[in-house]
PDB file of N, CA and C in Angstrom:
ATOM      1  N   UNK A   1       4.273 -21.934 -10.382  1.00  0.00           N
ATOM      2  CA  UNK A   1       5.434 -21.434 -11.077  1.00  0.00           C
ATOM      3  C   UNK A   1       5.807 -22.342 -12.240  1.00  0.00           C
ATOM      4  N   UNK A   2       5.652 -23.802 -11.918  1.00  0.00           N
ATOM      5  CA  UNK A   2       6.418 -24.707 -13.488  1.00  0.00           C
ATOM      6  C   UNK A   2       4.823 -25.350 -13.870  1.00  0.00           C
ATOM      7  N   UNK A   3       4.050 -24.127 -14.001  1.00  0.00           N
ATOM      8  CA  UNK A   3       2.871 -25.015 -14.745  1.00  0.00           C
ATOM      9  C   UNK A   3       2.458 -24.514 -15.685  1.00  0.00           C
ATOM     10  N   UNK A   4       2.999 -26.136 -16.811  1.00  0.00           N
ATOM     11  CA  UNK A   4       2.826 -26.009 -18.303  1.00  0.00           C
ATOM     12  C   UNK A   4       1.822 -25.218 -19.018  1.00  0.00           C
ATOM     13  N   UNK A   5       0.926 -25.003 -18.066  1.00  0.00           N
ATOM     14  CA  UNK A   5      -0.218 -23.804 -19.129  1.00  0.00           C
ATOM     15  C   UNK A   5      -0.140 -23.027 -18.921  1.00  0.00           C
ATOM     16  N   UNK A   6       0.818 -22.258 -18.421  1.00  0.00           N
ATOM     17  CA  UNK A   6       0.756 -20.744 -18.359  1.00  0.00           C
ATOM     18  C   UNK A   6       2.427 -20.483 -18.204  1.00  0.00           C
ATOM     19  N   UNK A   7       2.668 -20.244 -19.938  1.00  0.00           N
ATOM     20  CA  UNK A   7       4.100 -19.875 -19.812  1.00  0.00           C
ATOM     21  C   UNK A   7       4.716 -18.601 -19.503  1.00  0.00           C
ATOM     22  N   UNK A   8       5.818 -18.781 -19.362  1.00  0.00           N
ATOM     23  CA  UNK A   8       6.387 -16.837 -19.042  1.00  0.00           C
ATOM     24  C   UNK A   8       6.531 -16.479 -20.121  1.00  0.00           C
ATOM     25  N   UNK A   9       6.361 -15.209 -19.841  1.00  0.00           N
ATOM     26  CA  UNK A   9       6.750 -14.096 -21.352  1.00  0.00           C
ATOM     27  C   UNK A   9       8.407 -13.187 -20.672  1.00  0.00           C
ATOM     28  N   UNK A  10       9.158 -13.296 -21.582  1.00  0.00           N
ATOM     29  CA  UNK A  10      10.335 -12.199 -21.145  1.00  0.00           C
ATOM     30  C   UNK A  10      10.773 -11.809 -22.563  1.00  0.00           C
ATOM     31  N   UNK A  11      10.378 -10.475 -22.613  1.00  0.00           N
ATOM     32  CA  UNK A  11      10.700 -10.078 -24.105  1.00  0.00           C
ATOM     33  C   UNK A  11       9.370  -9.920 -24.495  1.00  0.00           C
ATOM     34  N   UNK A  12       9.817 -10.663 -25.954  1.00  0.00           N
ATOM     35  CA  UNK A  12       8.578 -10.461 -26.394  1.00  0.00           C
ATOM     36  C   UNK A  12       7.809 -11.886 -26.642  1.00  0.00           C
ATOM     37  N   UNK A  13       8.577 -13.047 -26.299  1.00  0.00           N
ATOM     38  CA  UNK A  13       9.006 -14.578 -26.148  1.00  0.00           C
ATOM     39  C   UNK A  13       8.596 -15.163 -25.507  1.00  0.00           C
ATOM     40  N   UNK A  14       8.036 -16.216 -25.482  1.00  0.00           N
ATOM     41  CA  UNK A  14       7.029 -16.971 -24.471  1.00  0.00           C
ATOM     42  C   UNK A  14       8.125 -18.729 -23.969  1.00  0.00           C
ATOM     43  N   UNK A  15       8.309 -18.596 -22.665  1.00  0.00           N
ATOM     44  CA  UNK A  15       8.921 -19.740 -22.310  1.00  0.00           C
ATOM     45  C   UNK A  15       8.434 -20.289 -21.246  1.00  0.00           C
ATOM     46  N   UNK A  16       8.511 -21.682 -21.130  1.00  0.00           N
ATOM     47  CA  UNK A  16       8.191 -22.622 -20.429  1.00  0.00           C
ATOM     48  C   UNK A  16       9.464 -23.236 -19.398  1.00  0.00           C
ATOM     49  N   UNK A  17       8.719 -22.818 -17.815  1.00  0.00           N
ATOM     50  CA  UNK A  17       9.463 -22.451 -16.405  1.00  0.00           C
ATOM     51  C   UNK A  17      10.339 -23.686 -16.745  1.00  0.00           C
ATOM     52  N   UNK A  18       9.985 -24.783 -16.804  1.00  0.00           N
ATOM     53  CA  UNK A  18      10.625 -25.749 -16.590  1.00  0.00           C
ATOM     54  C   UNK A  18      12.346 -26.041 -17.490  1.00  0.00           C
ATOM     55  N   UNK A  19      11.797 -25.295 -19.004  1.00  0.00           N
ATOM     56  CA  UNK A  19      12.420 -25.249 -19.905  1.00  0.00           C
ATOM     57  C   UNK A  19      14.235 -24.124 -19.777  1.00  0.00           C
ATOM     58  N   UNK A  20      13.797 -23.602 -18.657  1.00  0.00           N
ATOM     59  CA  UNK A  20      14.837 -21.984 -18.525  1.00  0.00           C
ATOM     60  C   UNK A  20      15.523 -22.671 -17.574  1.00  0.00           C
ATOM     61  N   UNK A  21      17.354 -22.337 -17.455  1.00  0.00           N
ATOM     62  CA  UNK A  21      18.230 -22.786 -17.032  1.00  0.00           C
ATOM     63  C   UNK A  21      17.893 -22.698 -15.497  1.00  0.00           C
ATOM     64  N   UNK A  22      18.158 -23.177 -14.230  1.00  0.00           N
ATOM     65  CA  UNK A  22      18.327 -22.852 -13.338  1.00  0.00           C
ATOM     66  C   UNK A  22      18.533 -21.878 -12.959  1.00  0.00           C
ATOM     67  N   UNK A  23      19.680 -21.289 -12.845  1.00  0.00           N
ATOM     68  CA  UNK A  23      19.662 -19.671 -12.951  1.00  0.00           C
ATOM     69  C   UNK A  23      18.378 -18.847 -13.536  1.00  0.00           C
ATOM     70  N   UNK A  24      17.944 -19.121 -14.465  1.00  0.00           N
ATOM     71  CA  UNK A  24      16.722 -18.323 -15.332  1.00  0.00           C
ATOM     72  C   UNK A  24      15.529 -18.694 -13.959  1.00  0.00           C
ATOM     73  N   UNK A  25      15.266 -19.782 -14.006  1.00  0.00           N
ATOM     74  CA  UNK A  25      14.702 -20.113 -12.950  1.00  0.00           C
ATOM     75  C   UNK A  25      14.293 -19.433 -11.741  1.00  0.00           C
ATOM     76  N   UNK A  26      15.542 -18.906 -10.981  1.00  0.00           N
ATOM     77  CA  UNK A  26      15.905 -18.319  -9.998  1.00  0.00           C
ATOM     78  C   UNK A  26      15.387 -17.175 -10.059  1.00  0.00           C
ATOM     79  N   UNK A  27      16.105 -16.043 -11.854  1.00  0.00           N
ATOM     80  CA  UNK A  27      15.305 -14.749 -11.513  1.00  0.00           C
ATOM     81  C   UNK A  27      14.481 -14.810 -11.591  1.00  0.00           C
ATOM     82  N   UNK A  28      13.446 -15.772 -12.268  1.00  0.00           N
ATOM     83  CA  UNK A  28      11.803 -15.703 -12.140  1.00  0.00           C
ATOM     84  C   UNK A  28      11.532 -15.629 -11.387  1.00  0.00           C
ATOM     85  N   UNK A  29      12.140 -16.610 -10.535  1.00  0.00           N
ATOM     86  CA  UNK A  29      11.011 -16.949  -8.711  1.00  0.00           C
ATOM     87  C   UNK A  29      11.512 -14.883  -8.363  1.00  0.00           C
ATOM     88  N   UNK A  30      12.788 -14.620  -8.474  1.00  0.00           N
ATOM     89  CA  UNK A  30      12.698 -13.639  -7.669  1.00  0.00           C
ATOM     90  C   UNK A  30      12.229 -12.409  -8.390  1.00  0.00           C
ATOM     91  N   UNK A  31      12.121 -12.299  -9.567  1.00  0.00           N
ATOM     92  CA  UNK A  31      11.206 -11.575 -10.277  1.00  0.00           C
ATOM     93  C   UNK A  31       9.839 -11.351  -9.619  1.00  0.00           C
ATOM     94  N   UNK A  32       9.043 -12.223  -9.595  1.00  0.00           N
ATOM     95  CA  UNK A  32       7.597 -12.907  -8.608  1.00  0.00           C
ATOM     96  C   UNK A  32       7.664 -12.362  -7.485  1.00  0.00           C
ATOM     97  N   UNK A  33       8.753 -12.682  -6.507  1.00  0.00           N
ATOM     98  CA  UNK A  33       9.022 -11.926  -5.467  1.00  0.00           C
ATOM     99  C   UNK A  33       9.233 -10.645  -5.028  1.00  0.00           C
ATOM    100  N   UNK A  34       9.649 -10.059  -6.218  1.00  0.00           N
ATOM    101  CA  UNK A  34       9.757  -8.827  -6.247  1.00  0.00           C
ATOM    102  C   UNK A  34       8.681  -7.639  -5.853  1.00  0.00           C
ATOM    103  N   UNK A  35       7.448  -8.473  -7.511  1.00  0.00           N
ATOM    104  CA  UNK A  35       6.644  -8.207  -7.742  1.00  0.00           C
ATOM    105  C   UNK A  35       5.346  -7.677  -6.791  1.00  0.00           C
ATOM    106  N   UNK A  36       5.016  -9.333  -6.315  1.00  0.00           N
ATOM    107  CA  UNK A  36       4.941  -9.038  -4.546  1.00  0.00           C
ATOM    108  C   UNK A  36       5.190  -7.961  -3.594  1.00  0.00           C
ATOM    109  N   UNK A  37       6.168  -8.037  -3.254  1.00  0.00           N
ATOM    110  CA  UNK A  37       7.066  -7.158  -2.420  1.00  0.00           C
ATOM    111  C   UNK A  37       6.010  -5.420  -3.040  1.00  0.00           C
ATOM    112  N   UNK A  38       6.744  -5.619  -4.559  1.00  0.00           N
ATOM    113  CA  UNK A  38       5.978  -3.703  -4.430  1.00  0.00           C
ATOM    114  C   UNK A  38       4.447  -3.709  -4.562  1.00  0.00           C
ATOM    115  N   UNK A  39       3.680  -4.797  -5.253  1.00  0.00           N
ATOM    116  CA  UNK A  39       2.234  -4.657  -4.491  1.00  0.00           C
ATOM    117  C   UNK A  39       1.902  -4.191  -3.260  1.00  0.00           C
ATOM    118  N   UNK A  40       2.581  -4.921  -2.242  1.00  0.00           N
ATOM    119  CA  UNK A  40       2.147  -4.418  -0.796  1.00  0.00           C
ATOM    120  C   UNK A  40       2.684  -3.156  -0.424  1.00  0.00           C
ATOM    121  N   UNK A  41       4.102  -2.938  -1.084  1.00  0.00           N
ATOM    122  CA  UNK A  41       4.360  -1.852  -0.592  1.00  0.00           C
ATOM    123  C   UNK A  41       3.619  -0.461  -0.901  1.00  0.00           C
ATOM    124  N   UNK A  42       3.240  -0.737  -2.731  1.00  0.00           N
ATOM    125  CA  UNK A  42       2.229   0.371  -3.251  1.00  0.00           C
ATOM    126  C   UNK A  42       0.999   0.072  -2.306  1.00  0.00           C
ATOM    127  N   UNK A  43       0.121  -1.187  -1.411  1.00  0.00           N
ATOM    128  CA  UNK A  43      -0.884  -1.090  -0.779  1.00  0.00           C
ATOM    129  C   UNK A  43      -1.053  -0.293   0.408  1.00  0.00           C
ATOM    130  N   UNK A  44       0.381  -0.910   1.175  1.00  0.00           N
ATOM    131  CA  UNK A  44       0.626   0.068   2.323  1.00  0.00           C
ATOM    132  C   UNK A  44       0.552   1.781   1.826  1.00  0.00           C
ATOM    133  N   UNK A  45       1.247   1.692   0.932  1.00  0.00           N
ATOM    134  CA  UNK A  45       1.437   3.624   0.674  1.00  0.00           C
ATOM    135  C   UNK A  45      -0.305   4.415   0.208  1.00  0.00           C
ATOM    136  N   UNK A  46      -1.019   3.359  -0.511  1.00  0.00           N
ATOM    137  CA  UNK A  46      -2.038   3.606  -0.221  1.00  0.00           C
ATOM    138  C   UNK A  46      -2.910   4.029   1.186  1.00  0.00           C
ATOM    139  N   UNK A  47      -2.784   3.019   1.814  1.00  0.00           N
ATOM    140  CA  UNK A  47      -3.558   3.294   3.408  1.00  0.00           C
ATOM    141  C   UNK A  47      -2.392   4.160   4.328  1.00  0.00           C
ATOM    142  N   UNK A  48      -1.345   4.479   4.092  1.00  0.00           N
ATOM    143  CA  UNK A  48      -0.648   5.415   4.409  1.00  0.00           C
ATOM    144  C   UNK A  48      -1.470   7.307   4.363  1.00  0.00           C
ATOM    145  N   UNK A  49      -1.314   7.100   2.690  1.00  0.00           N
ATOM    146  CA  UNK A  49      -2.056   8.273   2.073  1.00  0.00           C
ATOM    147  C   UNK A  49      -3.481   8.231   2.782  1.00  0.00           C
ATOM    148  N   UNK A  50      -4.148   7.435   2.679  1.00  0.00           N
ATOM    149  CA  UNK A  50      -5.368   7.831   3.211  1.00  0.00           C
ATOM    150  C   UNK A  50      -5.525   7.985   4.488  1.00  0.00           C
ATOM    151  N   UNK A  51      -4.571   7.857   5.644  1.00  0.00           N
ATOM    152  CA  UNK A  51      -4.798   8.112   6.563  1.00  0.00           C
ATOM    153  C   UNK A  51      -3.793   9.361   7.163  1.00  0.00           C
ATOM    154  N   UNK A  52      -3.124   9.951   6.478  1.00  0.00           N
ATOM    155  CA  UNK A  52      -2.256  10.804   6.198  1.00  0.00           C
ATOM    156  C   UNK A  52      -3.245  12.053   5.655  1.00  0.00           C
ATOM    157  N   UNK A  53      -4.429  12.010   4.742  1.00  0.00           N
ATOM    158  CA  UNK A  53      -5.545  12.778   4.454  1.00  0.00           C
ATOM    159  C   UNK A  53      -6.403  12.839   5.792  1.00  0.00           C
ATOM    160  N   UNK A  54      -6.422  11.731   5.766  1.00  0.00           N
ATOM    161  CA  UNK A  54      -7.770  11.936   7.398  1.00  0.00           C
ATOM    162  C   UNK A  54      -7.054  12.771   8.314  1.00  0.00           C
ATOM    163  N   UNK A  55      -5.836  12.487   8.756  1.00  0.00           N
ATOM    164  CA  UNK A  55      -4.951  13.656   9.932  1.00  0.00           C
ATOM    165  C   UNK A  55      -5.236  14.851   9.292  1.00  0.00           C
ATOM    166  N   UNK A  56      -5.057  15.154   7.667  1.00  0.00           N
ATOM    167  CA  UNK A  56      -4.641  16.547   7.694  1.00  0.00           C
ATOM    168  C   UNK A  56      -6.049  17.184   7.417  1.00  0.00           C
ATOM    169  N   UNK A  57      -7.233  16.484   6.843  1.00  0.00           N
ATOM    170  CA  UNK A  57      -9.105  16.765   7.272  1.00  0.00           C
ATOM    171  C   UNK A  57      -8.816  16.862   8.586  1.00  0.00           C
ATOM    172  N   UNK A  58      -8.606  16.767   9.458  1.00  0.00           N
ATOM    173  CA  UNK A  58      -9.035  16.731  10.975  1.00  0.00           C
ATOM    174  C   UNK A  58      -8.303  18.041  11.680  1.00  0.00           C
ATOM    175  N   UNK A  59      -7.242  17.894  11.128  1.00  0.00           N
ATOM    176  CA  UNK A  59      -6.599  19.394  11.294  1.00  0.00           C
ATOM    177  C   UNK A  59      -7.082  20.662  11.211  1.00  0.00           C
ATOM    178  N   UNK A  60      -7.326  20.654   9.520  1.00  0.00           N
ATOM    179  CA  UNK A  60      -8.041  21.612   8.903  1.00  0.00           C
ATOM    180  C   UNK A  60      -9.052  21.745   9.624  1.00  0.00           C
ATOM    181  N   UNK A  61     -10.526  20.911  10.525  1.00  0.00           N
ATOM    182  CA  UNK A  61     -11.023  21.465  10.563  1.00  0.00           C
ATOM    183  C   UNK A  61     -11.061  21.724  12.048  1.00  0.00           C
ATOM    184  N   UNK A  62      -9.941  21.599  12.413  1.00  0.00           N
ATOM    185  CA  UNK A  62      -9.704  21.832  13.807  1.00  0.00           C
ATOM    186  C   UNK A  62      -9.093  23.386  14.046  1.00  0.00           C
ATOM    187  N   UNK A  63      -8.411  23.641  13.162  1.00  0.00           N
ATOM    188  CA  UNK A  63      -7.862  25.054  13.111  1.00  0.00           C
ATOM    189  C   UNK A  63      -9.015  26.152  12.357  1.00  0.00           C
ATOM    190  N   UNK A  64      -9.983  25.785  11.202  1.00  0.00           N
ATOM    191  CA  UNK A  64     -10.931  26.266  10.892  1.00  0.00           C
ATOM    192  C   UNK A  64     -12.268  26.631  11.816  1.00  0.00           C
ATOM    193  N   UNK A  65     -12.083  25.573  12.980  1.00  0.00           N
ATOM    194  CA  UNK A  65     -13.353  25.788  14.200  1.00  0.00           C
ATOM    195  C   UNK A  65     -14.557  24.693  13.561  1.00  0.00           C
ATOM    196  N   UNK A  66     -14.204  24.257  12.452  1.00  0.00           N
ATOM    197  CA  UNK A  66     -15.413  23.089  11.717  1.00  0.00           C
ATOM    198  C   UNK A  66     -15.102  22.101  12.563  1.00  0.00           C
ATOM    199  N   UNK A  67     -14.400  21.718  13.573  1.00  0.00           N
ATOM    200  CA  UNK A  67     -14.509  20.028  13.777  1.00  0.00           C
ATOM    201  C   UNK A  67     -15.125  20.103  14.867  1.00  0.00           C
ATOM    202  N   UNK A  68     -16.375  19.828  15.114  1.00  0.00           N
ATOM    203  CA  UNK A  68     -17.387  19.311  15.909  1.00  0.00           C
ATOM    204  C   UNK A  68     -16.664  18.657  16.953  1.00  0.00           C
ATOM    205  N   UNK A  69     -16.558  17.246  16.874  1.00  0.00           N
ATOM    206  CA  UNK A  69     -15.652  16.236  17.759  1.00  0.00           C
ATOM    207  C   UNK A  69     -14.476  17.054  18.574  1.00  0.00           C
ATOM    208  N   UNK A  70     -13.911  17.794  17.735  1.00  0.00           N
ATOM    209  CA  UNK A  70     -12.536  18.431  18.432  1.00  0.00           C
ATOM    210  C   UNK A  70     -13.019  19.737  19.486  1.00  0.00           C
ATOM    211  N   UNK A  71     -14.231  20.345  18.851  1.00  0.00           N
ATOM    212  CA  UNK A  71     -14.669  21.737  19.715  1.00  0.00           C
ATOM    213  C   UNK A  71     -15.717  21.573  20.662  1.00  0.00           C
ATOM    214  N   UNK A  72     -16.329  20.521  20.635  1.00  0.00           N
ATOM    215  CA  UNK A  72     -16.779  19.854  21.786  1.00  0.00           C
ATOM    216  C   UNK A  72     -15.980  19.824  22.901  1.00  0.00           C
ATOM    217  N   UNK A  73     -14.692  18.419  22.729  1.00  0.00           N
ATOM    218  CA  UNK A  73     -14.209  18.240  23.347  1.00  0.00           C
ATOM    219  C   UNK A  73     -13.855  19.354  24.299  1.00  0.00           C
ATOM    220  N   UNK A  74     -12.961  20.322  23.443  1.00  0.00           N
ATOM    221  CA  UNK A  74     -12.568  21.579  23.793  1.00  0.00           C
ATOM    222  C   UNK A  74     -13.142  22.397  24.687  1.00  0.00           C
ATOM    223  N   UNK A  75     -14.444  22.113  24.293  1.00  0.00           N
ATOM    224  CA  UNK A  75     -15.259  22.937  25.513  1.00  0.00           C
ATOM    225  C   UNK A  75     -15.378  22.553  26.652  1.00  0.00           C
ATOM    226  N   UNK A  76     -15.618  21.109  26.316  1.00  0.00           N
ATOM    227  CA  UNK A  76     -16.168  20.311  27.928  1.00  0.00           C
ATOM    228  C   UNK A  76     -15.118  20.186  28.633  1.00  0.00           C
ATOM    229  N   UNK A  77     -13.279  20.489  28.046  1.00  0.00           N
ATOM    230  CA  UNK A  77     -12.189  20.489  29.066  1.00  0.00           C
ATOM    231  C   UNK A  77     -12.496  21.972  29.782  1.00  0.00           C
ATOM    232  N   UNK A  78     -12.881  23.477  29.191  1.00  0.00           N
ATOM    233  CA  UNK A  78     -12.743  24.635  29.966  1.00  0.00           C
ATOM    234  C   UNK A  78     -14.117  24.515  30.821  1.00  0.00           C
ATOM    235  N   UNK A  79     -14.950  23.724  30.412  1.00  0.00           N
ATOM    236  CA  UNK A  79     -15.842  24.078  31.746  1.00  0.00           C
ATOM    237  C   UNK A  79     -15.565  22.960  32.788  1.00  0.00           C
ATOM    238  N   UNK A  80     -14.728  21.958  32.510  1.00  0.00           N
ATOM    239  CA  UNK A  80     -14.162  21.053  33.570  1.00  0.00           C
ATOM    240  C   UNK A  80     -12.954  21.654  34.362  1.00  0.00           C
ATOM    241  N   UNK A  81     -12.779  22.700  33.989  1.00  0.00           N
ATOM    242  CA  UNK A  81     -11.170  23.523  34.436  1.00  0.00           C
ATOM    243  C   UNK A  81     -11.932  24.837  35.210  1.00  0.00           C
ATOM    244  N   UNK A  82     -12.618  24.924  34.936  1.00  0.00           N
ATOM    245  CA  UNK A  82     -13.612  26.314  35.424  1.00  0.00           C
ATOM    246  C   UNK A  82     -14.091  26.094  36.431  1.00  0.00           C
TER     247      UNK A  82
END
């Protein structure tokens, strides 16, 4: 965060961490933090979505009669009930 070779930009203005009031300071770190924060959250919503697709593929092809795995199963419960 206060290292001299790599200053912040806010604006259009390039400043040096060390150089910005305390306060300034502060929103950086929590700027950073922020930042953070919605990476993971956009990561999670990623593997959300994709597994939110896989339920609704598995559906589809469960109600279509395409899912192998599911109509198998299906079968081997009525001849276990039979």
């Amino acid at each position: 965060m206060s290292d001299p070779e790599n200053p912040i930009t806010i604006g259009s203005k390039s400043y040096k961490f060390e150089d910005l009031t305390p306060e300034s300071q502060t929103l950086v770190q929590h700027m950073v933090s922020l930042d953070g924060k919605l990476n993971n959250l956009k990561f999670e919503m990623d593997q959300l979505q994709f597994g939110r697709n896989a339920v609704y593929t598995r559906l589809l092809n469960a109600v279509t009669g395409e899912d192998s795995g599911g109509a198998q199963e299906e079968g081997q419960q009525k001849e276990q009930s039979a």
